[in-house]
N, C-alpha and C. Protein backbone atom coordinates (compact mmCIF):
# COMPACT_ATOMS: atom_id res chain seq x y z
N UNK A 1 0.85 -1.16 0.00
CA UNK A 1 0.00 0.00 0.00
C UNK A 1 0.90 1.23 0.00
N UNK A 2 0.68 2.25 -0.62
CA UNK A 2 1.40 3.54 -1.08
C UNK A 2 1.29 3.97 0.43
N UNK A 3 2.20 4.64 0.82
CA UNK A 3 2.10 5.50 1.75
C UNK A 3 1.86 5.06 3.28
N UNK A 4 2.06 4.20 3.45
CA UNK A 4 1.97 3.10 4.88
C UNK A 4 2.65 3.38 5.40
N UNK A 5 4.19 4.08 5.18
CA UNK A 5 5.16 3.67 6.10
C UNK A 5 5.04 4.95 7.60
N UNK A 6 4.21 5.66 7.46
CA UNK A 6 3.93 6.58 8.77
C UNK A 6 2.63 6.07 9.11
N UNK A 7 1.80 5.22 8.56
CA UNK A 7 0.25 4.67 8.96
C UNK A 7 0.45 3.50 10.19
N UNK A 8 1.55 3.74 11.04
CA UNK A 8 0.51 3.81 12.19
C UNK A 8 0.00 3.85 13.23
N UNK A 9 -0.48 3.67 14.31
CA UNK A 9 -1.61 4.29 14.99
C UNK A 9 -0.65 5.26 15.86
N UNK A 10 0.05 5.47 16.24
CA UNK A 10 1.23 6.12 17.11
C UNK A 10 1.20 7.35 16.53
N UNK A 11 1.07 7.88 15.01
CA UNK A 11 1.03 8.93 14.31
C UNK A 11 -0.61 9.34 14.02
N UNK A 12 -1.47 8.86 14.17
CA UNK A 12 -3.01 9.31 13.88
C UNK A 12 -3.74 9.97 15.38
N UNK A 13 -4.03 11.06 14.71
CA UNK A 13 -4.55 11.69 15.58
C UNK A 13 -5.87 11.15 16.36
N UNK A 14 -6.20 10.67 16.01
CA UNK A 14 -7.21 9.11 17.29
C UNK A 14 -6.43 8.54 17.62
N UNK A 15 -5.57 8.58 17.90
CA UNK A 15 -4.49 7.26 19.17
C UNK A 15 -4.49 8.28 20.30
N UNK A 16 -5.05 7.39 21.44
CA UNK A 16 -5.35 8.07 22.57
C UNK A 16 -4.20 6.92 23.54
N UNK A 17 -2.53 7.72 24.07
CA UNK A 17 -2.48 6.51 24.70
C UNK A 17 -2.90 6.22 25.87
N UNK A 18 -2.38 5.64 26.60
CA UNK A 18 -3.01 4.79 27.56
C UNK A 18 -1.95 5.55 28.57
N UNK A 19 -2.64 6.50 29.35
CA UNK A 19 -2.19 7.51 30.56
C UNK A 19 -2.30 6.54 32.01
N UNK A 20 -3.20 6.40 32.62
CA UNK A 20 -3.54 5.69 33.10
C UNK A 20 -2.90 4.43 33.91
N UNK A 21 -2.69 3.13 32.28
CA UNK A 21 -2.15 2.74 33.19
C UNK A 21 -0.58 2.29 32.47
N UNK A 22 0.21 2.20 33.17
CA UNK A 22 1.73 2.75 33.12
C UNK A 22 2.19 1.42 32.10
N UNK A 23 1.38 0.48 32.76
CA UNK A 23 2.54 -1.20 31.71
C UNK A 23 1.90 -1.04 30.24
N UNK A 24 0.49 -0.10 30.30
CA UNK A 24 -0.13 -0.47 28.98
C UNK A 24 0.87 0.81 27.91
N UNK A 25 0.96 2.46 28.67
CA UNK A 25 1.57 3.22 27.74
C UNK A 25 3.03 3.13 27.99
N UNK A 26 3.79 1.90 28.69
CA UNK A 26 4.96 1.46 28.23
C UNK A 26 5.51 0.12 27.18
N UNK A 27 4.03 -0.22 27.37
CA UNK A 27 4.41 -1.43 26.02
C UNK A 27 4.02 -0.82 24.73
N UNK A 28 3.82 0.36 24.84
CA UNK A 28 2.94 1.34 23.28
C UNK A 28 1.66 1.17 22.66
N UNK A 29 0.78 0.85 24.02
CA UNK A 29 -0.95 0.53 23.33
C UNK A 29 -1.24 2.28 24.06
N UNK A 30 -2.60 1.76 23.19
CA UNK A 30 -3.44 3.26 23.04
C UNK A 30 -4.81 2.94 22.60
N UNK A 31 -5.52 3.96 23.07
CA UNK A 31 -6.98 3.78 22.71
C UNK A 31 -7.03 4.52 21.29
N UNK A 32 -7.94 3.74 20.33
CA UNK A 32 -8.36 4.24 18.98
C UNK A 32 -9.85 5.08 18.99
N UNK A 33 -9.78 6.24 18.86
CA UNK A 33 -10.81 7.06 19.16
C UNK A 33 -11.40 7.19 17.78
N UNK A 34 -11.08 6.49 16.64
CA UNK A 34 -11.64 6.51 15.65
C UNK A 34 -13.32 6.87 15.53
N UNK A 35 -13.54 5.12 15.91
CA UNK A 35 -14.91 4.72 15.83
C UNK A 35 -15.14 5.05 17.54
N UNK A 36 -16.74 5.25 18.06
CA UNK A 36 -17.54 4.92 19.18
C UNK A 36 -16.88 3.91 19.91
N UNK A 37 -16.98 3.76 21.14
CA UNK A 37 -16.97 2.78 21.80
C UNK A 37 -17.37 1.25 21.52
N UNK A 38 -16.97 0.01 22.02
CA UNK A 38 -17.59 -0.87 21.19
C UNK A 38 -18.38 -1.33 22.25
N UNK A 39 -19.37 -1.75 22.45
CA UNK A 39 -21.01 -2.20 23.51
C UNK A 39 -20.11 -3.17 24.02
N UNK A 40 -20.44 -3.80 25.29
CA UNK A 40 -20.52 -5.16 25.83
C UNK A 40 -21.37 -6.23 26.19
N UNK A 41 -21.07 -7.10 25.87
CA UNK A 41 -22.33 -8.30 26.24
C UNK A 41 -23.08 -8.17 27.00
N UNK A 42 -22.91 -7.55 27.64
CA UNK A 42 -23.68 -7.40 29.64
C UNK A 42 -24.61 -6.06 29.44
N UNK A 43 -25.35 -6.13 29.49
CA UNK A 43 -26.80 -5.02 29.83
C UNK A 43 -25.88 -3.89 30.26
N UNK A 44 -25.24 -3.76 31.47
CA UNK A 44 -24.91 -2.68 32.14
C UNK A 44 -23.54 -2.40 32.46
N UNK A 45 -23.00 -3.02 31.32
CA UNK A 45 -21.39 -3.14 30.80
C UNK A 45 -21.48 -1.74 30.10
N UNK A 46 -20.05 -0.90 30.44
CA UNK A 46 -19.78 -0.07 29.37
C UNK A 46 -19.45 0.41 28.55
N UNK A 47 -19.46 0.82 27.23
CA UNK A 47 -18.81 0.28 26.00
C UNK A 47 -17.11 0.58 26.23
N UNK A 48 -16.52 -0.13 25.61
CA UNK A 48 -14.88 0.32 25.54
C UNK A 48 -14.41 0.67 24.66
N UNK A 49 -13.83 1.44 24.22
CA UNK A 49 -12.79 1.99 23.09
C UNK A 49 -11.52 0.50 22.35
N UNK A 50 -10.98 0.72 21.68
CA UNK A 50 -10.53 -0.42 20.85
C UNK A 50 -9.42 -0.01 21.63
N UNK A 51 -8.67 -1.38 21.95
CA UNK A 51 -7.26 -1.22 22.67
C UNK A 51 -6.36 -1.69 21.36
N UNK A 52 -4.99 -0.79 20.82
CA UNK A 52 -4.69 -1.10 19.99
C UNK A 52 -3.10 -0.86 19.84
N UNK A 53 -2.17 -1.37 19.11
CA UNK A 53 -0.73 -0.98 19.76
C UNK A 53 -0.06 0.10 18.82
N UNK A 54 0.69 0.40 19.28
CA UNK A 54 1.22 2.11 18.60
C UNK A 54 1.70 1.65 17.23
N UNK A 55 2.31 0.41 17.12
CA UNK A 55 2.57 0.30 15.60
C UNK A 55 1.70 -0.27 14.38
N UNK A 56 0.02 -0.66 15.25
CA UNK A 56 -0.51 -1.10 14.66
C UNK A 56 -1.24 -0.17 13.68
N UNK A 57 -2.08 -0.48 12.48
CA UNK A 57 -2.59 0.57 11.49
C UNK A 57 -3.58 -0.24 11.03
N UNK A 58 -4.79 0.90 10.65
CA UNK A 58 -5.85 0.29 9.91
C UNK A 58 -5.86 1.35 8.56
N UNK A 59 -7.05 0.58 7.91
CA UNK A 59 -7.50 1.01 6.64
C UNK A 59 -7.99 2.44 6.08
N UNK A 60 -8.13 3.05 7.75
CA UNK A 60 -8.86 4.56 7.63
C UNK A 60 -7.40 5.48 7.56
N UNK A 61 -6.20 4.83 7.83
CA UNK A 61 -5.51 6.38 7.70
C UNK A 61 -5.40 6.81 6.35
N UNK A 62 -4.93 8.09 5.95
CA UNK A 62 -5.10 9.20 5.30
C UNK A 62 -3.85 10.31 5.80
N UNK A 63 -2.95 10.85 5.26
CA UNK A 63 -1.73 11.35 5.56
C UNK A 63 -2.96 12.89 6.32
N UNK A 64 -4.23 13.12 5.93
CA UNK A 64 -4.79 13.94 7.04
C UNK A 64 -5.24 13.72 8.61
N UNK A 65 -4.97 12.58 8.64
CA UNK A 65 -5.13 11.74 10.05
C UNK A 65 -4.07 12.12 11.08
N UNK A 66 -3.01 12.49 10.22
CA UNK A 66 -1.36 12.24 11.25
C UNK A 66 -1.93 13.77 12.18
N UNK A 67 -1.16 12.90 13.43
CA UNK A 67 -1.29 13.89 14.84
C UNK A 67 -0.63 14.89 14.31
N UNK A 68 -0.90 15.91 15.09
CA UNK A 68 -0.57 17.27 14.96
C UNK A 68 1.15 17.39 15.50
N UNK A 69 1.78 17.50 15.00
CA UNK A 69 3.30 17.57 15.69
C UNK A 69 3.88 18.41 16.50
């Protein structure tokens, strides 16, 4: 794919990392604020955000995506 080699998630401005908790934004995961939350099985479960790792990339980036520097 053309243009992959900055696609990903570490550079898109929806990578939310993971403040919180310390082993998750030292192994380089981050929340993808792309899409909504995703529901949980449970009635009164609350949806979660996609846990995803800083080098990982999906299909939506767009060189207008990249975080603001």
């Amino acid at each position: 794919m053309a243009g992959t080699s900055n696609a990903a998630c570490a550079s898109c401005r929806f990578f939310d990392e993971h403040k919180l908790n310390a082993a998750a934004a030292s192994g380089g995961q981050g929340l993808c604020r792309f899409n909504p939350p995703v529901s949980q099985p449970a009635p009164e479960a609350k949806g979660l955000w996609p846990v995803v790792a800083a080098q990982d990339w999906c299909g939506h980036f767009t060189a207008e995506m990249t975080a603001a520097e």
